[in-house]
C-alpha atoms as a PDB file:
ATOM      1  CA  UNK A   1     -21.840  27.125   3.712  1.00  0.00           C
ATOM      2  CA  UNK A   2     -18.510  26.120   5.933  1.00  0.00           C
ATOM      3  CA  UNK A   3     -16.339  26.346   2.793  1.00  0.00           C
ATOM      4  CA  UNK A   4     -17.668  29.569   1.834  1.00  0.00           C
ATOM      5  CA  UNK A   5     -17.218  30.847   5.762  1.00  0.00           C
ATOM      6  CA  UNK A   6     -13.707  30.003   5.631  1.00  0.00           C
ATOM      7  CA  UNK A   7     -12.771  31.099   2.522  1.00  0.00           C
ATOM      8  CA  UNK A   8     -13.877  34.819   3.756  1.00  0.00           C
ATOM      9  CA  UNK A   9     -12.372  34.339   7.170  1.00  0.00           C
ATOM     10  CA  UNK A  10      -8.974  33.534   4.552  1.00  0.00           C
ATOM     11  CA  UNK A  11      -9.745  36.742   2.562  1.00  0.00           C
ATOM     12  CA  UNK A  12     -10.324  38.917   5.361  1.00  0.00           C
ATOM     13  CA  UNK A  13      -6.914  37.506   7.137  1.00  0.00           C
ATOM     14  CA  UNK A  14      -4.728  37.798   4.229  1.00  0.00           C
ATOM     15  CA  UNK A  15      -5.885  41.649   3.523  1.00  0.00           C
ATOM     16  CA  UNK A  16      -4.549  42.120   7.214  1.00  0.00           C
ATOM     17  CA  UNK A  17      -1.878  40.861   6.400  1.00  0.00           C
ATOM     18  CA  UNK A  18      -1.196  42.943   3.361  1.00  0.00           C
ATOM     19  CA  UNK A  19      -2.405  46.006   5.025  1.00  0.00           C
ATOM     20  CA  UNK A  20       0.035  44.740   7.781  1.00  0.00           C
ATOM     21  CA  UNK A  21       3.112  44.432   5.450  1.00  0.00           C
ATOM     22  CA  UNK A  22       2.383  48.242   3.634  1.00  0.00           C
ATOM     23  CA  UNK A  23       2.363  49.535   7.017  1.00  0.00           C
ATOM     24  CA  UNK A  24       5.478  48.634   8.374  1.00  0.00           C
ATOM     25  CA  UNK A  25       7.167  49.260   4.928  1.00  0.00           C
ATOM     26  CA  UNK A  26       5.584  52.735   5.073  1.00  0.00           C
ATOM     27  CA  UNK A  27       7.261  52.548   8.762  1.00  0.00           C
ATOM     28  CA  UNK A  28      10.481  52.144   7.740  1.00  0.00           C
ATOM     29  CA  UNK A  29      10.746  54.682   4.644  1.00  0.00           C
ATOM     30  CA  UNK A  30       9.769  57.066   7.335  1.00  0.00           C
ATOM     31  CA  UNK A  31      13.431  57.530   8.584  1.00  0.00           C
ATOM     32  CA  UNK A  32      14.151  61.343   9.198  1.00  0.00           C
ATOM     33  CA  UNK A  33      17.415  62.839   8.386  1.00  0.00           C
ATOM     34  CA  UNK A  34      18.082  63.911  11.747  1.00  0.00           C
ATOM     35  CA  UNK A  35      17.589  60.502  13.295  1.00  0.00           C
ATOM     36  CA  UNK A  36      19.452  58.884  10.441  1.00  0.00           C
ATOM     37  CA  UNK A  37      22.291  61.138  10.901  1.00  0.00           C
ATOM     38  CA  UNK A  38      22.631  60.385  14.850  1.00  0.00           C
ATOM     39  CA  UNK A  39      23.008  56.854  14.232  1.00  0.00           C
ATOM     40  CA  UNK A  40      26.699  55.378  14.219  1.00  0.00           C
ATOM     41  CA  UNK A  41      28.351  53.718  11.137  1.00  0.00           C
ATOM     42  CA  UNK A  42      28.071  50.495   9.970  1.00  0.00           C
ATOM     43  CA  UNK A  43      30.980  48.458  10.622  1.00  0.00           C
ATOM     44  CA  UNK A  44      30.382  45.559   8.145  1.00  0.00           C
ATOM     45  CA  UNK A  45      28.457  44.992   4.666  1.00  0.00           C
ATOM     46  CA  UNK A  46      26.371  41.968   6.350  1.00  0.00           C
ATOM     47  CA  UNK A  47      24.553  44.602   8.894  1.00  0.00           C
ATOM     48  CA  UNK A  48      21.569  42.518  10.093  1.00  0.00           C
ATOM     49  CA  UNK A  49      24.590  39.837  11.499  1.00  0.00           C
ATOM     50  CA  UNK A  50      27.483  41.477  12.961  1.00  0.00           C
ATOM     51  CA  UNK A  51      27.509  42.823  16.401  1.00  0.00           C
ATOM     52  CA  UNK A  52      26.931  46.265  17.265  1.00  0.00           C
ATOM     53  CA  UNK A  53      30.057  48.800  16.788  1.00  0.00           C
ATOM     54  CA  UNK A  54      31.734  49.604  19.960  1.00  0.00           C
ATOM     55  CA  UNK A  55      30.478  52.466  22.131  1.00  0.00           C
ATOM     56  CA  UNK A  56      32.829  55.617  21.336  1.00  0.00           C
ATOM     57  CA  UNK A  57      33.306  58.224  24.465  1.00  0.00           C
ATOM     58  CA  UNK A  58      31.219  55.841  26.674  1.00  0.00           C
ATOM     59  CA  UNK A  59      27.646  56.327  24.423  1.00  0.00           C
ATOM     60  CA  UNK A  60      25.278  53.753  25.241  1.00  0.00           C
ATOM     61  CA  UNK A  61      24.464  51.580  22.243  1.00  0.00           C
ATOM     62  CA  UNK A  62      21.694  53.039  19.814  1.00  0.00           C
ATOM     63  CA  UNK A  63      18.536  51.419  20.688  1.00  0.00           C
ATOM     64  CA  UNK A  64      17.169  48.743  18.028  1.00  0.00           C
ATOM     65  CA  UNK A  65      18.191  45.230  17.678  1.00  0.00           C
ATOM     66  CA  UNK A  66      21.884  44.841  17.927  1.00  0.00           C
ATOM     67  CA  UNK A  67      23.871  45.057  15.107  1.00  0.00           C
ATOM     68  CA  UNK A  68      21.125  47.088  12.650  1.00  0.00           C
ATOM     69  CA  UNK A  69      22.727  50.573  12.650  1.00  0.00           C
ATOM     70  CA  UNK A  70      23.184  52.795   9.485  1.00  0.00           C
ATOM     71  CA  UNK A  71      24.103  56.113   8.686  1.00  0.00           C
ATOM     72  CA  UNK A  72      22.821  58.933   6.171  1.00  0.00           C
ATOM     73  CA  UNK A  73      25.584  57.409   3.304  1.00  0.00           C
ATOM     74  CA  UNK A  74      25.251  53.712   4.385  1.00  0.00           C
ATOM     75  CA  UNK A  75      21.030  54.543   3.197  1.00  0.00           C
ATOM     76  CA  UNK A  76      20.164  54.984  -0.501  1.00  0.00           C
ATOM     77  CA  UNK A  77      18.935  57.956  -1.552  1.00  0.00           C
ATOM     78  CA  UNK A  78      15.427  58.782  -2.387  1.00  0.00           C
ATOM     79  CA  UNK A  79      14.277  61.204  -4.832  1.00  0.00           C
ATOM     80  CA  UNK A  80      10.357  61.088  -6.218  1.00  0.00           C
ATOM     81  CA  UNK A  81      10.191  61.649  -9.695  1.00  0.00           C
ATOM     82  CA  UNK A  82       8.559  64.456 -10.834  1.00  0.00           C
ATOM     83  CA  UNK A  83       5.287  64.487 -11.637  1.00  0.00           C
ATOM     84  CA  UNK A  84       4.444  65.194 -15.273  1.00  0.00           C
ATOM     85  CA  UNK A  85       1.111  65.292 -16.574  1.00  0.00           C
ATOM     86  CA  UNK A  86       1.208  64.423 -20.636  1.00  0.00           C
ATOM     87  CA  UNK A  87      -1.802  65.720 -21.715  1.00  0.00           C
ATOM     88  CA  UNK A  88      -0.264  67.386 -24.906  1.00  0.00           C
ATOM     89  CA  UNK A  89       1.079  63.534 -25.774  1.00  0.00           C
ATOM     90  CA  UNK A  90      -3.039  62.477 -26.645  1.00  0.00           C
ATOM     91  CA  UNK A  91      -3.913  61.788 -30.305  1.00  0.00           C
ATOM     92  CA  UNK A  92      -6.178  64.786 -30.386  1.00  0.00           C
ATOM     93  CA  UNK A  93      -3.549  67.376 -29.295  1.00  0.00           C
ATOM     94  CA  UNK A  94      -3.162  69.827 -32.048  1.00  0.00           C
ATOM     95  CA  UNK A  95      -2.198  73.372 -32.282  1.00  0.00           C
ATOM     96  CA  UNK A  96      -5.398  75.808 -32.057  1.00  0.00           C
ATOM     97  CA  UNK A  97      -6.591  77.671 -35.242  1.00  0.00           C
ATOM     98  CA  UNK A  98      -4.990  81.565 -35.182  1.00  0.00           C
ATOM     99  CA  UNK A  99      -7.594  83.814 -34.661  1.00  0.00           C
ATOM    100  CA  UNK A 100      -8.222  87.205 -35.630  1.00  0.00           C
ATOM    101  CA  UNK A 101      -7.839  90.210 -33.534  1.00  0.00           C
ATOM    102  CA  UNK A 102     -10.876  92.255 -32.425  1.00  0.00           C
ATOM    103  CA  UNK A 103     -10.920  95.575 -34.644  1.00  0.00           C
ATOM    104  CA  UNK A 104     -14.161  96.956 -32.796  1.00  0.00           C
ATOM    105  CA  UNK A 105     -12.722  99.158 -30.152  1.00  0.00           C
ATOM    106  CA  UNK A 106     -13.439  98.229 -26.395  1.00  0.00           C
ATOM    107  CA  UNK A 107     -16.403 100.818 -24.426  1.00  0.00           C
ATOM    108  CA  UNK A 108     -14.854 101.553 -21.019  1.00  0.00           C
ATOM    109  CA  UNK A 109     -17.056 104.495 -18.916  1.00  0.00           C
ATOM    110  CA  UNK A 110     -15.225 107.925 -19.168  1.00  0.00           C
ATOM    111  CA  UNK A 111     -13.170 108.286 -15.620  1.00  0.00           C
ATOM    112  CA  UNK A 112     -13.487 104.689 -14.747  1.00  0.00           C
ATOM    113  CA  UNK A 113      -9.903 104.998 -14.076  1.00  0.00           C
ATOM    114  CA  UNK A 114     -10.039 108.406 -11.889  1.00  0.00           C
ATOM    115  CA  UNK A 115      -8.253 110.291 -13.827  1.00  0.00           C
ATOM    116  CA  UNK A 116      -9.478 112.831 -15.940  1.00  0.00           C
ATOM    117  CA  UNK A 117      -8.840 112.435 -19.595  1.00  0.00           C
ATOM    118  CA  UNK A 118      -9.720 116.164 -20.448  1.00  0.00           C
ATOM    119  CA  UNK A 119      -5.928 116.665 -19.805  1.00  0.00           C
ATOM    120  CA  UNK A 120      -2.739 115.726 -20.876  1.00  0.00           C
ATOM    121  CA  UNK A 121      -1.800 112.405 -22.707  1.00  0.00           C
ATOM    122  CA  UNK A 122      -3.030 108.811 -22.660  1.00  0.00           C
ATOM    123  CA  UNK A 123      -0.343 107.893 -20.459  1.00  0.00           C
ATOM    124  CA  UNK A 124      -0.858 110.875 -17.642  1.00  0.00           C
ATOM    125  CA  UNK A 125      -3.177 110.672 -15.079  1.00  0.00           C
ATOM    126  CA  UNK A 126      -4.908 114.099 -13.683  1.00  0.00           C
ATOM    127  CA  UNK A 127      -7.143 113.062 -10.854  1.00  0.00           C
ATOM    128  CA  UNK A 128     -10.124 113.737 -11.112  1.00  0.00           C
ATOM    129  CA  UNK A 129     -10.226 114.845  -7.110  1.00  0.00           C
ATOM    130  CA  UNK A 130      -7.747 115.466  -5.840  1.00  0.00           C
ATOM    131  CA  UNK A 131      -6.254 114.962  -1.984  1.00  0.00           C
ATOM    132  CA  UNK A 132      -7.919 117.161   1.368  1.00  0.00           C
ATOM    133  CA  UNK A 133      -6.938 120.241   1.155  1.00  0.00           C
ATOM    134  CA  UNK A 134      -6.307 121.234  -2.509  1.00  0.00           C
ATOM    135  CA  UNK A 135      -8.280 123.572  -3.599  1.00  0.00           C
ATOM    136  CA  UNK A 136      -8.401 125.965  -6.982  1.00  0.00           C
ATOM    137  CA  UNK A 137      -7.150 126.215  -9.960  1.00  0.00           C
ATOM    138  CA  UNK A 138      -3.970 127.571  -8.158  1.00  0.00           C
ATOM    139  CA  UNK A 139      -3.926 124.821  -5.256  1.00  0.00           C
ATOM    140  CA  UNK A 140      -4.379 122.387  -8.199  1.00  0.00           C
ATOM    141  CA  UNK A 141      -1.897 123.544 -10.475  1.00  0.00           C
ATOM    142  CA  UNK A 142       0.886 123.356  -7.367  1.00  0.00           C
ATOM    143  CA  UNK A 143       0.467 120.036  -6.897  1.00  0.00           C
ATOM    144  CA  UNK A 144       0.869 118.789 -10.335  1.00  0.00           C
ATOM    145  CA  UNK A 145       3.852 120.531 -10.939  1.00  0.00           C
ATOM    146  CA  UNK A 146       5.160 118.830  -7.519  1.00  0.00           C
ATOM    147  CA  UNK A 147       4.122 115.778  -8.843  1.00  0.00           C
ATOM    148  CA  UNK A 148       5.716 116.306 -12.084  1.00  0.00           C
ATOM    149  CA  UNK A 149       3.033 117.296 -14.758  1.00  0.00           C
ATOM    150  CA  UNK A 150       4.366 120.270 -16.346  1.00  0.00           C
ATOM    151  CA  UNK A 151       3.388 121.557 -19.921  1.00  0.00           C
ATOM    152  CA  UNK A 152      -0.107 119.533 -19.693  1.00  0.00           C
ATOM    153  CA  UNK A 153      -2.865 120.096 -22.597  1.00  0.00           C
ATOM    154  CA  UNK A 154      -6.224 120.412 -22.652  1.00  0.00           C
ATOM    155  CA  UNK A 155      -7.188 117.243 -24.721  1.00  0.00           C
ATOM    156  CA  UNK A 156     -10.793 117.841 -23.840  1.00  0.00           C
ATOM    157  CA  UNK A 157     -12.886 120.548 -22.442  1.00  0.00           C
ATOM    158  CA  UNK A 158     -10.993 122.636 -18.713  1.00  0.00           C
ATOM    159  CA  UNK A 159     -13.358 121.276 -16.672  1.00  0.00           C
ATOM    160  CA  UNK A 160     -11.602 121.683 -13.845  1.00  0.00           C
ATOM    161  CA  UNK A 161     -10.423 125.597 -14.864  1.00  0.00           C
ATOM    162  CA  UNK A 162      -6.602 124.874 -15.197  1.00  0.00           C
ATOM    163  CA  UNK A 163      -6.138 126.991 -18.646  1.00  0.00           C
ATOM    164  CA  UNK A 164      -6.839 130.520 -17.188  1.00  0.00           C
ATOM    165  CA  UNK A 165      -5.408 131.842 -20.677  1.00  0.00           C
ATOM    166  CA  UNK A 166      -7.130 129.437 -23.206  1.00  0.00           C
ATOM    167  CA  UNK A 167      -3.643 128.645 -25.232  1.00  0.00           C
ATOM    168  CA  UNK A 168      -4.653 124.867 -24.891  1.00  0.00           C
ATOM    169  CA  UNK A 169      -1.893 124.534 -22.026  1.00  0.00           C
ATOM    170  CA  UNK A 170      -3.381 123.670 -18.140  1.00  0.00           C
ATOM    171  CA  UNK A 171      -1.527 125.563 -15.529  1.00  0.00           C
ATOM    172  CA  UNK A 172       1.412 127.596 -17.679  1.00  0.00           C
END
């Protein structure tokens, strides 16, 4: 019962110990670029041993042990690679069969859209109300030509009373 006692209190220890290690390591990667860039040059290639650089303009030394200083070049730089996924690489990627196009046309409610499809083309757009303060066939027709619809036909039935004459052409 000992042995097995101390060979958890050895597990338990060692894990610390790990967990120890990653965290410093994670400590040390977290150098910023603004504090790496404050720091002073390195004077000589065997860093941990040499004594600190000399103090230019009167600075105080950089805090730290002596001698461990490094600058933004003197660091190697660190790039993640990017993540790709490769789920197109696995042995049952394949291209996907073509299929065929629908051919029964799609039912969409008449005016869904506001616009009212009794005039003009499939690409205009008569409202089917239109803004406060238009009113009549006259009001109405003045405010599509300011907006642009001139010549419009009556595809459907004049609803709205924009073909005074009949000829098939709203508000000529």
């Amino acid at each position: 019962m000992r042995i097995r006692r101390a060979l958890t209190l050895a597990g338990v220890v060692a894990l610390v110990a790990a967990a120890a290690a990653v965290l410093v390591t994670l400590g040390r990667a977290a150098l910023t670029p603004s504090s790496v860039a404050a720091a002073p040059a390195v004077t000589d290639s065997t860093w941990p041993y040499h004594s600190p650089a000399p103090a230019e303009s009167g600075s105080p030394p950089p805090p730290g042990r002596p001698g461990r200083t490094a600058t933004a070049s003197a660091l190697p730089a660190v790039s993640p690679a990017p993540f790709v996924q490769h789920f197109a690489d696995g042995p049952t990627a394949g291209p996907q069969p073509m299929r065929r196009s629908p051919t029964a046309p799609l039912k969409v409610p008449a005016f869904v859209d506001g616009c009212d499809h009794n005039y003009g083309t499939r690409t205009q757009c008569v409202p089917l109300a239109f803004p406060d303060g238009v009113t009549g066939a006259a009001g109405k027709c003045s405010w599509l030509a300011a907006h642009g619809f001139t010549g419009l036909i009556v595809a459907g039935r004049d609803v709205q009373g924009l073909d005074a004459d009949g000829d098939g052409t709203a508000c000529d």
